[in-house]
Protein backbone atom coordinates (compact mmCIF):
# COMPACT_ATOMS: atom_id res chain seq x y z
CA UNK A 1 2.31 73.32 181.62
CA UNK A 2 4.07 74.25 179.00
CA UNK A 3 6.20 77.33 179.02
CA UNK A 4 7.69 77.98 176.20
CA UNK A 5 4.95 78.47 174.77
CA UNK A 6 5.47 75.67 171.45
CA UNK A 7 2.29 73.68 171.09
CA UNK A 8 2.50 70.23 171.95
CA UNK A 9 3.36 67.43 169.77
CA UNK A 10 -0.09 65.79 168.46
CA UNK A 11 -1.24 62.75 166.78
CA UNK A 12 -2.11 62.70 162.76
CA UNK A 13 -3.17 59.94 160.78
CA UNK A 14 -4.00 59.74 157.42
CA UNK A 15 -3.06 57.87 154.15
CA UNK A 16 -0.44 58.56 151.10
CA UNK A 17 -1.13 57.17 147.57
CA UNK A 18 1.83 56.89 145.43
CA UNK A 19 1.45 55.90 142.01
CA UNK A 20 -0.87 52.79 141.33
CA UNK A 21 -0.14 51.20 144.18
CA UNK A 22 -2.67 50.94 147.06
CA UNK A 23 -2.54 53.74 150.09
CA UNK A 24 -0.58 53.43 153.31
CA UNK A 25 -1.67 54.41 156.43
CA UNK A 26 0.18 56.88 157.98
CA UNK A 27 0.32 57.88 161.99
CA UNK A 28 2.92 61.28 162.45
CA UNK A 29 3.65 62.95 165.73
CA UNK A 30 3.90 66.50 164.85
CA UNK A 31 2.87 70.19 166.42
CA UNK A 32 0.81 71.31 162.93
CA UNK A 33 -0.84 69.93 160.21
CA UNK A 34 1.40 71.19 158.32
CA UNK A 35 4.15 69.79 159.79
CA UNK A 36 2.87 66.43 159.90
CA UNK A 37 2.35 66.83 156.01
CA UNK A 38 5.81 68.31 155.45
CA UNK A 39 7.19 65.23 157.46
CA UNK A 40 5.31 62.82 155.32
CA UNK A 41 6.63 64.73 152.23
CA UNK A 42 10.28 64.18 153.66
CA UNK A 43 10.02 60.67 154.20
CA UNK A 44 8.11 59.44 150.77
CA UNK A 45 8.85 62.58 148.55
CA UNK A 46 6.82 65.21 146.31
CA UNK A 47 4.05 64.36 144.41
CA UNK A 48 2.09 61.99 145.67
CA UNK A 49 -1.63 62.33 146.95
CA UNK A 50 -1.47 63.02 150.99
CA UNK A 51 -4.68 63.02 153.10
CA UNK A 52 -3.69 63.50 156.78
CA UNK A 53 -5.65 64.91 159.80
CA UNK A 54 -6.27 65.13 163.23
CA UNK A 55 -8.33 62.23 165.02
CA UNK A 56 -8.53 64.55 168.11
CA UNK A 57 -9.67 67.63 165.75
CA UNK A 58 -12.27 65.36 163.38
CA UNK A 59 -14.32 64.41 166.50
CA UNK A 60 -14.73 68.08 167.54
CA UNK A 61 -17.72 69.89 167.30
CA UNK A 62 -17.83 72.53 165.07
């Protein structure tokens, strides 16, 4: 279990389009969504289009 009480690190996936050129696939380890996306911002820069999400979350039913 996990005591401290910080969610556990997660799998996201997704792809980043920079400029013309065609998307990468992306697969981050993170605890949020948005720190998956602010990792991805870190490592390519500002800008760009991101689309990034949660396998385990997608195949939830809502």
């Amino acid at each position: 279990m996990n005591a401290d009480k910080t969610p556990p690190l997660r799998e996201y996936v997704g792809f980043i389009w920079i400029e013309d050129k065609p998307g990468i696939r992306l697969r981050v380890l993170a605890r949020s969504l948005d720190e998956a996306r602010i990792g991805v911002v870190e490592e390519y820069g500002d800008g760009h289009v991101i689309s990034i999400w949660s396998e385990e979350d997608a195949s939830k039913a809502r």
